[in-house]
Protein backbone atom coordinates (compact mmCIF):
# COMPACT_ATOMS: atom_id res chain seq x y z
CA UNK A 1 71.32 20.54 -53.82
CA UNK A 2 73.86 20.34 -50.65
CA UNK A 3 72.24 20.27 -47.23
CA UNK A 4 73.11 22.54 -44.86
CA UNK A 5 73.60 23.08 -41.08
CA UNK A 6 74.33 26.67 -39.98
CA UNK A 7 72.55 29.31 -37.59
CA UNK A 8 69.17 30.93 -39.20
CA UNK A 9 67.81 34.31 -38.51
CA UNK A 10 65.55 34.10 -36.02
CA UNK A 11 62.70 35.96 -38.09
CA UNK A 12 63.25 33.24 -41.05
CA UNK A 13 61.14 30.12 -39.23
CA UNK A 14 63.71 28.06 -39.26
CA UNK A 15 65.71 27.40 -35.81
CA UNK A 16 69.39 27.16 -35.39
CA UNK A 17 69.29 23.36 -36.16
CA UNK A 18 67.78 24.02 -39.42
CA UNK A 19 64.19 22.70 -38.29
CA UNK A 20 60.89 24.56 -39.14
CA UNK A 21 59.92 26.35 -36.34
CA UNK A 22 55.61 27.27 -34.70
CA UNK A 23 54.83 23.96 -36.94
CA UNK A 24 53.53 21.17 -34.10
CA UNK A 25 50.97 22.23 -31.42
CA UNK A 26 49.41 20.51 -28.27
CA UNK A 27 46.95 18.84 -29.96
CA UNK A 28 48.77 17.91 -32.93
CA UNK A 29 52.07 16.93 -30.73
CA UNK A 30 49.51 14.77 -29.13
CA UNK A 31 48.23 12.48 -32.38
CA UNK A 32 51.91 12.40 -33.45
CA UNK A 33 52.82 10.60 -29.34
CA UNK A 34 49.58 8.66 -29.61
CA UNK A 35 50.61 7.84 -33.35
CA UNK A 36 53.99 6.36 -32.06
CA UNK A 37 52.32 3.97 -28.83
CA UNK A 38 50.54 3.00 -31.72
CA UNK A 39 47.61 1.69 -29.62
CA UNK A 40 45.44 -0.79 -31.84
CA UNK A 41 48.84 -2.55 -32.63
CA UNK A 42 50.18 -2.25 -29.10
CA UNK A 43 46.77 -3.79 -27.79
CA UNK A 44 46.34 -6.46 -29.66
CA UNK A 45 49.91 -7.60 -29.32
CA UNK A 46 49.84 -7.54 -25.41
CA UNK A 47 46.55 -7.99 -24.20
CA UNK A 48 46.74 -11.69 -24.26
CA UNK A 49 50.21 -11.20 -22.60
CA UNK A 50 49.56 -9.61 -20.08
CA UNK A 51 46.17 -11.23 -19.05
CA UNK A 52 47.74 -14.76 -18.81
CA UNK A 53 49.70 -12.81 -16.21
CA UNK A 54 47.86 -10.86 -14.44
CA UNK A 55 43.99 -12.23 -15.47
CA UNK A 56 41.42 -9.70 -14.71
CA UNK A 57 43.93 -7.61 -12.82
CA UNK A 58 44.76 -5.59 -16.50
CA UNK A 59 43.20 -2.31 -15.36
CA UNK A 60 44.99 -2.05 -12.71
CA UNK A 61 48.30 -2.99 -14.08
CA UNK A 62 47.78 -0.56 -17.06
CA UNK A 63 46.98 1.84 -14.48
CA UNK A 64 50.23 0.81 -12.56
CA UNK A 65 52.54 0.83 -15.66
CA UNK A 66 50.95 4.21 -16.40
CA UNK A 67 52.24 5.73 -13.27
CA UNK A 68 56.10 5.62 -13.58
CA UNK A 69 56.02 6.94 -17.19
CA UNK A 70 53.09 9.92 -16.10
CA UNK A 71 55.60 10.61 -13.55
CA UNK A 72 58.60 10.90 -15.71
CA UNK A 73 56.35 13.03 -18.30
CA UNK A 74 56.75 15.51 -15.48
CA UNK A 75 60.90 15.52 -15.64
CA UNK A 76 60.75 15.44 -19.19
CA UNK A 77 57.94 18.73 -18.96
CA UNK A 78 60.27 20.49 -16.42
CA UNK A 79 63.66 19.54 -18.91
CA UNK A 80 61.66 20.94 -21.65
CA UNK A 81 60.53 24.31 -20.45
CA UNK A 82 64.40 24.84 -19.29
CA UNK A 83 66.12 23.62 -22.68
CA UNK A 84 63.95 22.94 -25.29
CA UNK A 85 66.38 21.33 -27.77
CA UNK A 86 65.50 18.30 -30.04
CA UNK A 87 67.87 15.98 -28.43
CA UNK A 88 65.89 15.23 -25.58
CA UNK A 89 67.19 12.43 -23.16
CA UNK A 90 70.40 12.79 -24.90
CA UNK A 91 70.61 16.60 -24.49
CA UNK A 92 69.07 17.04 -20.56
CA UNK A 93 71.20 13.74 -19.65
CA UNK A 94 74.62 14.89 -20.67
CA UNK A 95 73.74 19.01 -19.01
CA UNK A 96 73.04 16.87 -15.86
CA UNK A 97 75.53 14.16 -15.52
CA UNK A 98 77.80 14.86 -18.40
CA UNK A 99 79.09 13.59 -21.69
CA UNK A 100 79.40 9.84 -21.21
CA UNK A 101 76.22 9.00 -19.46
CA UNK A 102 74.45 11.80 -21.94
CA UNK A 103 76.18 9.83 -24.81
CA UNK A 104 74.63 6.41 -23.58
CA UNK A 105 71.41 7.85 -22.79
CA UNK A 106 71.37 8.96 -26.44
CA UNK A 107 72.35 5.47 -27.28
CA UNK A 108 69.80 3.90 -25.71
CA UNK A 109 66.95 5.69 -27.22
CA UNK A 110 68.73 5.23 -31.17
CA UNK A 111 68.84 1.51 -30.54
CA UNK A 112 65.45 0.77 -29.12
CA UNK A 113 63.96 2.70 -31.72
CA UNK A 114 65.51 1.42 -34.48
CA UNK A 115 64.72 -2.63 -32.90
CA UNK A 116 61.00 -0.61 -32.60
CA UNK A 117 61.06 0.17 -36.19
CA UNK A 118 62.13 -3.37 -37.53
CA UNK A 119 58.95 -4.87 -35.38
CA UNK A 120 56.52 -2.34 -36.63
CA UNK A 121 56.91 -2.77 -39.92
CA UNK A 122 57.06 -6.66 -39.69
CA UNK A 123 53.80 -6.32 -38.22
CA UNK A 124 52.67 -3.72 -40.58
CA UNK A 125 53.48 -6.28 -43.61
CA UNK A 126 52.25 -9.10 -41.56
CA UNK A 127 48.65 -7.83 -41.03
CA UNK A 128 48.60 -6.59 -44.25
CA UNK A 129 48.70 -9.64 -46.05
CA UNK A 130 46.26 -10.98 -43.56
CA UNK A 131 43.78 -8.00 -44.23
CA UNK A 132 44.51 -8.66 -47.81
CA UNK A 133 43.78 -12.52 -47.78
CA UNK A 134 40.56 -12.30 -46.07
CA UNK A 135 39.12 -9.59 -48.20
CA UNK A 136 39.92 -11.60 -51.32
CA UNK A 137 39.42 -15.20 -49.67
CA UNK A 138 42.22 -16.92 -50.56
CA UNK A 139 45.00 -18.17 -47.89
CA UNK A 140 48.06 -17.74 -50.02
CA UNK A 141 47.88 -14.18 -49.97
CA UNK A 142 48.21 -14.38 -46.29
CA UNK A 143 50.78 -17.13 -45.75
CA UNK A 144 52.94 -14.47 -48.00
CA UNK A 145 53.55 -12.99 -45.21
CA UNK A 146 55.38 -16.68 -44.05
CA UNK A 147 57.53 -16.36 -46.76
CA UNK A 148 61.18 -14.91 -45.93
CA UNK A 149 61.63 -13.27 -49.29
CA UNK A 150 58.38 -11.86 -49.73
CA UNK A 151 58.22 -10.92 -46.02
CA UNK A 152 61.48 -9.18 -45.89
CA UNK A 153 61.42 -7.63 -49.65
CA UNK A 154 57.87 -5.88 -48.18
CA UNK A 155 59.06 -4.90 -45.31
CA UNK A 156 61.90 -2.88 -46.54
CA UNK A 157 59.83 -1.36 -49.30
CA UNK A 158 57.48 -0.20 -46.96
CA UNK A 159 60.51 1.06 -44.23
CA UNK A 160 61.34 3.33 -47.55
CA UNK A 161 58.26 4.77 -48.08
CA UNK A 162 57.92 5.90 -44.56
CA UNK A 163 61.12 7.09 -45.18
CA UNK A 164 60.42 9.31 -47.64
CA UNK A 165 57.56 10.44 -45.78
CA UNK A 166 59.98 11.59 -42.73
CA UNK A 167 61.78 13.12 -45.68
CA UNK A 168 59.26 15.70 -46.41
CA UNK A 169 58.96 17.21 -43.11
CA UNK A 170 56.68 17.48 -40.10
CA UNK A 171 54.16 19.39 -41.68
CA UNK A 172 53.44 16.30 -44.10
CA UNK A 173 53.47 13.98 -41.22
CA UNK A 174 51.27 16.03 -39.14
CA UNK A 175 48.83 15.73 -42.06
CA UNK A 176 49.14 12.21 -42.37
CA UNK A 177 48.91 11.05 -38.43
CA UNK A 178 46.29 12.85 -37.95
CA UNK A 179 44.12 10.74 -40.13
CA UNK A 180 45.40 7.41 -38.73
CA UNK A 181 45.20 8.19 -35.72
CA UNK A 182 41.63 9.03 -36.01
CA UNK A 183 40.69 5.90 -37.89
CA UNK A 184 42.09 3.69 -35.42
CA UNK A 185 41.13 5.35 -32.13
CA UNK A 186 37.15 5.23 -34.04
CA UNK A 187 37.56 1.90 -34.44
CA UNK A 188 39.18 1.03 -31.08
CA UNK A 189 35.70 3.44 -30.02
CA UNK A 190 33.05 1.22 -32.47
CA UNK A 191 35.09 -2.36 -31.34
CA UNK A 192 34.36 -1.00 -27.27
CA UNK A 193 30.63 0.06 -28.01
CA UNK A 194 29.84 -3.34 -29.49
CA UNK A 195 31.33 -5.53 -27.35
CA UNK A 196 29.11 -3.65 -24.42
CA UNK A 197 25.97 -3.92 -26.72
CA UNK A 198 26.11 -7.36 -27.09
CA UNK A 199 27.18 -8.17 -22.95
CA UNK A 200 24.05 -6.02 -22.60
CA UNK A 201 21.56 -8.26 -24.89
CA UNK A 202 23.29 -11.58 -23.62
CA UNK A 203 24.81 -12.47 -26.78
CA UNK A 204 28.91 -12.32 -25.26
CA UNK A 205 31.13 -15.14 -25.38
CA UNK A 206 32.05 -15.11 -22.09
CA UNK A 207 30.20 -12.56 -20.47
CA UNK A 208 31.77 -11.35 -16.90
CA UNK A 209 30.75 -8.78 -14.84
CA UNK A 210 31.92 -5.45 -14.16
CA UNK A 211 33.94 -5.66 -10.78
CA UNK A 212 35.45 -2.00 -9.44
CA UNK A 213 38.54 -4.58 -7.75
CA UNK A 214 39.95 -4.74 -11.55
CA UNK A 215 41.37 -1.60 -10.88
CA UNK A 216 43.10 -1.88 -7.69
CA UNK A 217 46.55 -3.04 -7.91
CA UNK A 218 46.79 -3.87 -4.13
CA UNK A 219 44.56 -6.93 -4.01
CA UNK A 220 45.01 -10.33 -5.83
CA UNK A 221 48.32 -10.37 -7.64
CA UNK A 222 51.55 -11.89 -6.49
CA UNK A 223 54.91 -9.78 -6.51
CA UNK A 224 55.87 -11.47 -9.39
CA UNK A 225 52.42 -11.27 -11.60
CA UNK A 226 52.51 -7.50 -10.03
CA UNK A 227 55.92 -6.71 -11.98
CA UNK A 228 55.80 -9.17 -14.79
CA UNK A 229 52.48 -7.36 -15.54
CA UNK A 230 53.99 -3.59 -15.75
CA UNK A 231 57.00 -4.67 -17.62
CA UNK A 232 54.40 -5.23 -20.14
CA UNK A 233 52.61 -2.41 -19.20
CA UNK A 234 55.45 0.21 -19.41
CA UNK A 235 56.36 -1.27 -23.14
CA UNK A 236 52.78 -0.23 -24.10
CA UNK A 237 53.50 3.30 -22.94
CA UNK A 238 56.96 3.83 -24.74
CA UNK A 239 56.46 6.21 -27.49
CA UNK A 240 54.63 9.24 -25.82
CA UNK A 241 58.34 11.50 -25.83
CA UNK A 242 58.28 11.65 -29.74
CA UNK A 243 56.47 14.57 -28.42
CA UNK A 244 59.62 16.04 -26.70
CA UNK A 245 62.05 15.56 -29.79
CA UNK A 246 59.76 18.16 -31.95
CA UNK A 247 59.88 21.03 -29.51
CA UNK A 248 62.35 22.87 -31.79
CA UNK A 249 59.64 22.12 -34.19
CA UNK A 250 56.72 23.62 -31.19
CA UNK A 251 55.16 26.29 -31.34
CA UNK A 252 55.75 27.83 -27.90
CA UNK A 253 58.15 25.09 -27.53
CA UNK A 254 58.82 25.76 -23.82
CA UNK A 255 55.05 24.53 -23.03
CA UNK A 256 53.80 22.89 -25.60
CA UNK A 257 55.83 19.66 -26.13
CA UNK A 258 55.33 19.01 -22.46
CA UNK A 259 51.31 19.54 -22.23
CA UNK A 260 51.15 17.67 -25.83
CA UNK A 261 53.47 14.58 -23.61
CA UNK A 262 50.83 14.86 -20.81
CA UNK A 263 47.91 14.80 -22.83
CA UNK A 264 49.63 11.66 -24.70
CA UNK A 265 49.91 9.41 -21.75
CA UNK A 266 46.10 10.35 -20.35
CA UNK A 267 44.69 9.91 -23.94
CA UNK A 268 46.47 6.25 -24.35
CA UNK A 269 45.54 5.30 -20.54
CA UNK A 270 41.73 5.97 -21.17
CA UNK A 271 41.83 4.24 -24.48
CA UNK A 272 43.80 1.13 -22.66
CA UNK A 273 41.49 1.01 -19.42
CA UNK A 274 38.23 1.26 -22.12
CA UNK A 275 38.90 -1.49 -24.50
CA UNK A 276 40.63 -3.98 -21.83
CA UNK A 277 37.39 -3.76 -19.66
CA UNK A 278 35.20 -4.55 -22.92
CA UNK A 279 37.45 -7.50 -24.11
CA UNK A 280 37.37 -8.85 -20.49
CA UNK A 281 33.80 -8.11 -20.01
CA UNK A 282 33.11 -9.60 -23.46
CA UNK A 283 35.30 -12.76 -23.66
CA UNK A 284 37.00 -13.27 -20.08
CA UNK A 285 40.71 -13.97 -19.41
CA UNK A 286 40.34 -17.81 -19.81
CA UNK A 287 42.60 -20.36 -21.63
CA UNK A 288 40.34 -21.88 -24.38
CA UNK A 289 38.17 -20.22 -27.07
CA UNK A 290 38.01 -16.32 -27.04
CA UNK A 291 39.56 -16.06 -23.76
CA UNK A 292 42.23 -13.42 -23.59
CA UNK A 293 44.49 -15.90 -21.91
CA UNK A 294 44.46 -18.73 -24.55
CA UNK A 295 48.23 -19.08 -25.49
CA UNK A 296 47.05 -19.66 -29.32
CA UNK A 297 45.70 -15.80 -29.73
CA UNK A 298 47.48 -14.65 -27.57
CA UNK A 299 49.64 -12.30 -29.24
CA UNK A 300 47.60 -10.95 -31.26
CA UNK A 301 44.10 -10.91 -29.67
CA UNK A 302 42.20 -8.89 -31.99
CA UNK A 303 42.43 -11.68 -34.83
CA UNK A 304 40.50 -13.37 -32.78
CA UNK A 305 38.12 -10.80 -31.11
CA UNK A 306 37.34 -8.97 -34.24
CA UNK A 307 34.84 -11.23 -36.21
CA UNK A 308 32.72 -11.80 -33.28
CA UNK A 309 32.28 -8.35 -31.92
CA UNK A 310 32.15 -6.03 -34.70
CA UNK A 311 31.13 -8.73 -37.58
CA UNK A 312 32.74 -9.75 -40.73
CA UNK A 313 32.53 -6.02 -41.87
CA UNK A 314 33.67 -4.39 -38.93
CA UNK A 315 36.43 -7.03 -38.50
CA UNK A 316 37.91 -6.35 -41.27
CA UNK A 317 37.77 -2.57 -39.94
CA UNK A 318 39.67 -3.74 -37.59
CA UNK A 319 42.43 -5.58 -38.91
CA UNK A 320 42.85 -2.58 -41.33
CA UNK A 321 43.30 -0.28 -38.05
CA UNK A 322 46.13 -2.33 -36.80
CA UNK A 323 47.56 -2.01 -40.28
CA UNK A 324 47.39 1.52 -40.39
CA UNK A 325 48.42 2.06 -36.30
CA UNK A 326 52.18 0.01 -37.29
CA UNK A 327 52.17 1.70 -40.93
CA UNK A 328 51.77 5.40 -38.38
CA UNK A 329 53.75 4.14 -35.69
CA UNK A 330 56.48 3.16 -38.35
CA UNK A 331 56.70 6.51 -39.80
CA UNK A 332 55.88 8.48 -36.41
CA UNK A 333 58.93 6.80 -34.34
CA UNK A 334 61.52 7.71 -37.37
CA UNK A 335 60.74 11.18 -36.26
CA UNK A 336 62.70 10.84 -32.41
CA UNK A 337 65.27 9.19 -33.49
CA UNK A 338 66.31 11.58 -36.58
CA UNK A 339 66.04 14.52 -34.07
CA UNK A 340 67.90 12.67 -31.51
CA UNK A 341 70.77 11.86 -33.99
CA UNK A 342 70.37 15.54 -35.24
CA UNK A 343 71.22 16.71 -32.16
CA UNK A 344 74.28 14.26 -31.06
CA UNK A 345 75.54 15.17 -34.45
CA UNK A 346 75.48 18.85 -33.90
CA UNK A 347 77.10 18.46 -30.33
CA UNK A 348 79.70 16.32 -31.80
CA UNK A 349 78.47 13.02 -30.31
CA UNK A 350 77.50 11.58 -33.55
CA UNK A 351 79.29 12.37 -37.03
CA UNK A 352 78.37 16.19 -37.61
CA UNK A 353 77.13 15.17 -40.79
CA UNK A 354 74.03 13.55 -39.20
CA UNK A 355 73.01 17.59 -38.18
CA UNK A 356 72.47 18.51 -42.24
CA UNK A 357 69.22 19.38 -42.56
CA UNK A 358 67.03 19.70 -45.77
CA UNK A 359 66.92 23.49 -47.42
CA UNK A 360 63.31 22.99 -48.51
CA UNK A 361 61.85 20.47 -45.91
CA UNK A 362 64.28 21.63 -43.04
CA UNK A 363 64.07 18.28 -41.46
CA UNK A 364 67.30 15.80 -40.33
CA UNK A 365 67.52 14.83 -43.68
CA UNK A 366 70.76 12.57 -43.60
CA UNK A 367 70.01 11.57 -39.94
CA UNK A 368 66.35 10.18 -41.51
CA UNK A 369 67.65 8.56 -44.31
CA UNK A 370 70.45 6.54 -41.87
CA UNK A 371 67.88 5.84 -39.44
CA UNK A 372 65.21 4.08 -42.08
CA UNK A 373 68.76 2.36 -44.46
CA UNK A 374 70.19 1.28 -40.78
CA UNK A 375 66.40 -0.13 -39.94
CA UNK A 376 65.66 -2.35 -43.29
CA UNK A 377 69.46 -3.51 -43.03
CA UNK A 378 69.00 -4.29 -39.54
CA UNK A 379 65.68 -6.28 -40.22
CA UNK A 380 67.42 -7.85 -43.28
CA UNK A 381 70.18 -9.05 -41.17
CA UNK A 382 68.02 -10.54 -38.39
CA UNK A 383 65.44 -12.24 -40.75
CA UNK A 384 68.02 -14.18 -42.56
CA UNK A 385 69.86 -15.21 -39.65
CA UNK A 386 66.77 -16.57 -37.31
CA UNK A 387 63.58 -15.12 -36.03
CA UNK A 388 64.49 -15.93 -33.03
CA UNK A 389 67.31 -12.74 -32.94
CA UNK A 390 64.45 -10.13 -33.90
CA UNK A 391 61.73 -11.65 -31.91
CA UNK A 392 64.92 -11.87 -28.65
CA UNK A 393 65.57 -7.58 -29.74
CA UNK A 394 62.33 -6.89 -29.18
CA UNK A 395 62.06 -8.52 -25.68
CA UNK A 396 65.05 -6.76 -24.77
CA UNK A 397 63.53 -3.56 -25.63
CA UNK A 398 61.50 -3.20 -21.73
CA UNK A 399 65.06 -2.97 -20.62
CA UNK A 400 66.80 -0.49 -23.11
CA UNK A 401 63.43 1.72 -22.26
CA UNK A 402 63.65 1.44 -18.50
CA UNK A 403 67.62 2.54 -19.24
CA UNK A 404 67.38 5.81 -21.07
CA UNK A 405 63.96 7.12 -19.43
CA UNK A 406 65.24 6.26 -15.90
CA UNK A 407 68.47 8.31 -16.64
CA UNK A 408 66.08 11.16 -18.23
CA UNK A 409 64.06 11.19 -15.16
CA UNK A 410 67.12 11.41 -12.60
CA UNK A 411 68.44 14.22 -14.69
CA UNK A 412 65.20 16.01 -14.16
CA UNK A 413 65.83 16.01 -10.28
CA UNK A 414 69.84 16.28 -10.80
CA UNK A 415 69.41 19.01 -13.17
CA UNK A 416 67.51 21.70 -10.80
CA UNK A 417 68.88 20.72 -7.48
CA UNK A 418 70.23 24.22 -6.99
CA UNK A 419 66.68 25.67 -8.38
CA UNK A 420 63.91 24.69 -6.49
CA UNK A 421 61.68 27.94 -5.80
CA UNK A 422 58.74 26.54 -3.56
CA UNK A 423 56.20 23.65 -3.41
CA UNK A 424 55.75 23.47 -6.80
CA UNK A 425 59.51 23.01 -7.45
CA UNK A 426 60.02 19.91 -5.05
CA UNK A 427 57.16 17.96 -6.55
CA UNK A 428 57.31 18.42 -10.23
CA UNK A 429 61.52 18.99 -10.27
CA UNK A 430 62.56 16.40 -7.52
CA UNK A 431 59.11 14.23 -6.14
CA UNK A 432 57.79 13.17 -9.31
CA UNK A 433 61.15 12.64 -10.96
CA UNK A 434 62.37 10.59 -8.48
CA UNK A 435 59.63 8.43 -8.19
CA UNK A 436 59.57 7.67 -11.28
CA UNK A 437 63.38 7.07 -11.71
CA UNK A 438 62.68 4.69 -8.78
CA UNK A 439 59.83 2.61 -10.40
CA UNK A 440 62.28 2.44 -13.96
CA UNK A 441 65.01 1.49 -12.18
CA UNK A 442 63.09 -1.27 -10.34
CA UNK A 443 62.05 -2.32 -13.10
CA UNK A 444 64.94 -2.54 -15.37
CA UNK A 445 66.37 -4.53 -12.83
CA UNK A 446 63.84 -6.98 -12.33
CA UNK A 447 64.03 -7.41 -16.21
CA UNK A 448 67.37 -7.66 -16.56
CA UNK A 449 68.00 -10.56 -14.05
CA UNK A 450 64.58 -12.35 -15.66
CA UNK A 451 65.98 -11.89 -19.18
CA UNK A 452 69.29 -13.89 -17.94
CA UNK A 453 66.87 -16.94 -17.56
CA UNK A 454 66.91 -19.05 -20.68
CA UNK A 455 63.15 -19.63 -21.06
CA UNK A 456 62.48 -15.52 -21.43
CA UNK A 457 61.53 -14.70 -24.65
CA UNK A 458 62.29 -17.74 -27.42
CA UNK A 459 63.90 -20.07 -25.26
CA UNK A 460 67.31 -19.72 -26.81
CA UNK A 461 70.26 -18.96 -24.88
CA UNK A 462 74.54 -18.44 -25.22
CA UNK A 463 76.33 -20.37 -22.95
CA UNK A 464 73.72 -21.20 -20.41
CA UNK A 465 72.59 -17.29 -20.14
CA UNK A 466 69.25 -16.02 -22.23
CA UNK A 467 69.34 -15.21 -25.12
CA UNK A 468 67.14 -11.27 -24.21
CA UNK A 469 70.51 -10.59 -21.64
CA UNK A 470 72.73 -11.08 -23.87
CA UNK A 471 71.19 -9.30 -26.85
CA UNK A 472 70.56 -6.17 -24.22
CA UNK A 473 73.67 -5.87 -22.43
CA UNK A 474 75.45 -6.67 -25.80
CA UNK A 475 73.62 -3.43 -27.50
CA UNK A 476 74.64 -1.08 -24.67
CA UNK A 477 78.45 -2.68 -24.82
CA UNK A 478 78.41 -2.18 -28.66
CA UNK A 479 77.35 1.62 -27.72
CA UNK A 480 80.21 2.34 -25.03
CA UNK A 481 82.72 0.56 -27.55
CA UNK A 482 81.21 3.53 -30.28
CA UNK A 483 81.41 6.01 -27.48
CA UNK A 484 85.04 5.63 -27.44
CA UNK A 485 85.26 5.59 -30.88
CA UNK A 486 83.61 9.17 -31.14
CA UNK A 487 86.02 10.02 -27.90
CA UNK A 488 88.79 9.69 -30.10
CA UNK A 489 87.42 11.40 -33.13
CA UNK A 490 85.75 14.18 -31.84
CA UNK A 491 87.22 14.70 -28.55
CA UNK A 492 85.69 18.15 -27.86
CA UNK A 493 82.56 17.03 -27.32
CA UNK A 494 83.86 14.57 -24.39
CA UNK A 495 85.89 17.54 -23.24
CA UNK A 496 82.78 20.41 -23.01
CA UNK A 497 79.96 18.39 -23.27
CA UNK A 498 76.52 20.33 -24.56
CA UNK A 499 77.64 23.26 -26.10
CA UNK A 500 76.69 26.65 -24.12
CA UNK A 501 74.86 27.82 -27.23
CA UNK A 502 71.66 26.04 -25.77
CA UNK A 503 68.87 27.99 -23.85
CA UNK A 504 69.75 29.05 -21.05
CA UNK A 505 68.87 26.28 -18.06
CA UNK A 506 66.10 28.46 -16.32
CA UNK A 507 64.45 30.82 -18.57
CA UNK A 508 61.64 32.92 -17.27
CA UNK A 509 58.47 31.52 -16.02
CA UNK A 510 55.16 32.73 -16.26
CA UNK A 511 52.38 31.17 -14.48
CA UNK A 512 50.93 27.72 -15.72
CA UNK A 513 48.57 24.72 -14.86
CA UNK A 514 49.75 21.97 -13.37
């Protein structure tokens, strides 16, 4: 059966996109962000990290990294409640500062999600076969996961499946996450309560005591330890706007995609600040044995933390939760970008045919089915040339992250300059934003002049520069050159930007919390 795009009544619950409409709520909105930081994976992979950094500072820089993207939850809130449209970043972006930066904004987001995607499910097939060789005993199941054929063949089967899951609509994902999500958080919650039991009865590694200064980020860490520490951080946030892209999919999608963003980045901070201070307590940030600093667990820190906290048992728990947080986080972050394309498409930014939705599912159908075929060819590509290219696109992603929320954030103040109706105004429209444009932005620019060092990330380099620059700066140059590609194909859309069909930019407000 042909998709199709076209205007729906507004009785029929489908919205002029072709989405479902009243399917996601606050809560459920919530699990779906939380699903996307995947935290189980997202811990494990930078504890160690950031620890060799910052040592028993990690509270605090969690709490510091948390700040900048709390604060641009607040822009993307206030964007929300004016234009709720499925484009997000790409949408608010180009009402604020027009066509070309919207277009790059929208860019931005595409491209780090689709480097996200390749990772996740590398890691997804990677722990799998390790969760798979330890419950049968035998080490060749795991070093499958070393071999290139095996590894990629696996990891584009399972990029299909999730896929096809995307395929089916929200209301099957919804389903889904929220079952993940729970398994891992209860795990995350059972791996916390045993580590304190046994600091309690002596029987730690390491044991170290509980010290309030872990969570002040004034005291004991050099400038650079202070920002290599919340580049980390900020990575280990990115995911919590997934929330945003479904508000055409919200019920009350003025409100709700923004409290469901809020409660996100709270619900991910508490989980981060919880099991950090029970690893540290538990093992300490030393470089030998279970210490979170040792360089040879240090990316991925619950290999080596799981047998001795939660037993053999409750390790394997573990392992399976970081399984199923990449497997959730695989299928969760298809969801942005689809939407995201969906709505460049029907602007005219993208090829229109990217805004067909599904007549049964009403989802982006085309838009998910490019997004997962441009992910497993992208992954393909990478694997067979070197490890080094994926593991360099992932590095560079702190910087394509900083890009498109900073601009998102600056729109947010840009956007309601001529608006502001009291207190509340200046600090949610223009305080907050601005702020948190200002951390980004300090941020991506620390980043980018590290990344130019060879030594960041693999070591490799092209003529002298590193090898994370150039694979950054080369995916926003291979965007503007596809900007003007679309400029000369679907001029209109340079011409008028965001079409005036949208809500209107300052709908009536009611009374609500802060």
């Amino acid at each position: 059966m042909r998709e199709t795009h076209h205007p729906h009544p507004s009785g029929s619950g489908v919205g002029a996109k072709g989405l479902a409409r009243d399917r996601v709520g606050v809560l459920s909105g919530a699990l779906i962000g939380v699903s996307t930081v995947a935290p189980a994976y997202t811990l494990t992979a930078t504890i160690g990290l950031i620890a060799a950094s910052v040592g028993l500072k990690m509270p605090a820089i969690f709490i510091a990294g948390c700040v900048p993207m709390f604060l641009t939850a607040y822009a993307y809130r206030e964007l929300n409640n004016a234009v709720p449209d499925c484009g997000a970043s790409f949408t608010w972006s180009a009402r604020a500062f027009g066509p070309y930066v919207g277009w790059m904004c929208g860019w931005g987001m595409v491209a780090a999600t689709i480097i996200v995607l390749s990772s996740l499910a590398s890691v997804a097939v990677e722990f799998g076969y390790l969760f798979l060789g330890r419950l049968f005993g035998d080490p060749a199941i795991t070093a499958l996961a070393d071999d290139r054929f095996v590894n990629v063949l696996s990891t584009v089967a399972l990029i299909a499946l999730a896929t096809a899951v995307g395929y089916r609509g929200v209301t099957v994902t919804q389903r889904l996450q929220a079952v993940l999500v729970i398994f891992q958080l209860t795990v995350l919650a059972l791996f916390v309560v045993a580590a304190f039991v046994q600091i309690s009865t002596g029987r730690a590694a390491d044991a170290v005591p509980f010290d309030p200064d872990w969570f002040n980020p004034f005291t004991g860490l050099t400038t650079v330890a202070f920002v290599a520490g919340v580049t980390g951080s900020i990575f280990a946030f990115w995911g919590w706007d997934t929330c945003l892209t479904l508000n055409e999919e919200s019920r009350d999608p003025e409100r709700t995609p923004g409290r469901a963003g809020l409660l996100c980045v709270a619900a991910i901070l508490l989980t981060y600040l919880l099991v950090t201070v029970a690893a540290m307590m538990y093992a300490g940030v030393g470089e030998s044995g279970l210490g979170l600093s040792n360089p040879d667990t240090a990316d991925n820190v619950f290999a080596a933390l799981a047998g001795p906290v939660l037993g053999g048992p409750g390790g394997m728990l573990l392992f399976l939760a970081v399984v199923a947080s990449s497997v959730a986080s695989l299928q969760t972050t298809l969801l942005p970008a689809a939407r995201t394309m969906l709505s460049m498409g029907s602007h005219g930014a993208f090829p229109r045919s990217l805004a067909d939705t599904h007549p049964r599912y009403h989802v982006p159908s085309r838009a998910v089915v490019v997004a997962g075929a441009t992910t497993a060819a992208f992954y393909t590509v990478t694997m067979y040339l070197s490890e080094r290219v994926l593991y360099d696109m992932v590095a560079s992603l702190g910087i394509l992250i900083c890009f498109y929320y900073g601009i998102t954030a600056f729109a947010c103040a840009w956007f309601f300059r001529r608006s502001w109706r009291g207190a509340r105004d200046v600090v949610f429209r223009l305080l907050f934003p601005v702020l948190g444009g200002l951390m980004l932005l300090g941020v991506f620019g620390v980043s980018v002049y590290d990344s130019m060092d060879p030594a960041y990330g693999s070591g490799s380099s092209v003529g002298g520069v590193g090898l994370v620059f150039v694979m950054a700066c080369g995916i926003l140059a291979l965007g503007a050159v596809l900007m003007v590609v679309m400029r000369v194909r679907n001029p209109a859309f340079f011409r008028d930007g965001v079409t005036p069909t949208d809500p209107a930019p300052e709908p009536e407000r009611t009374s609500e919390p802060v």
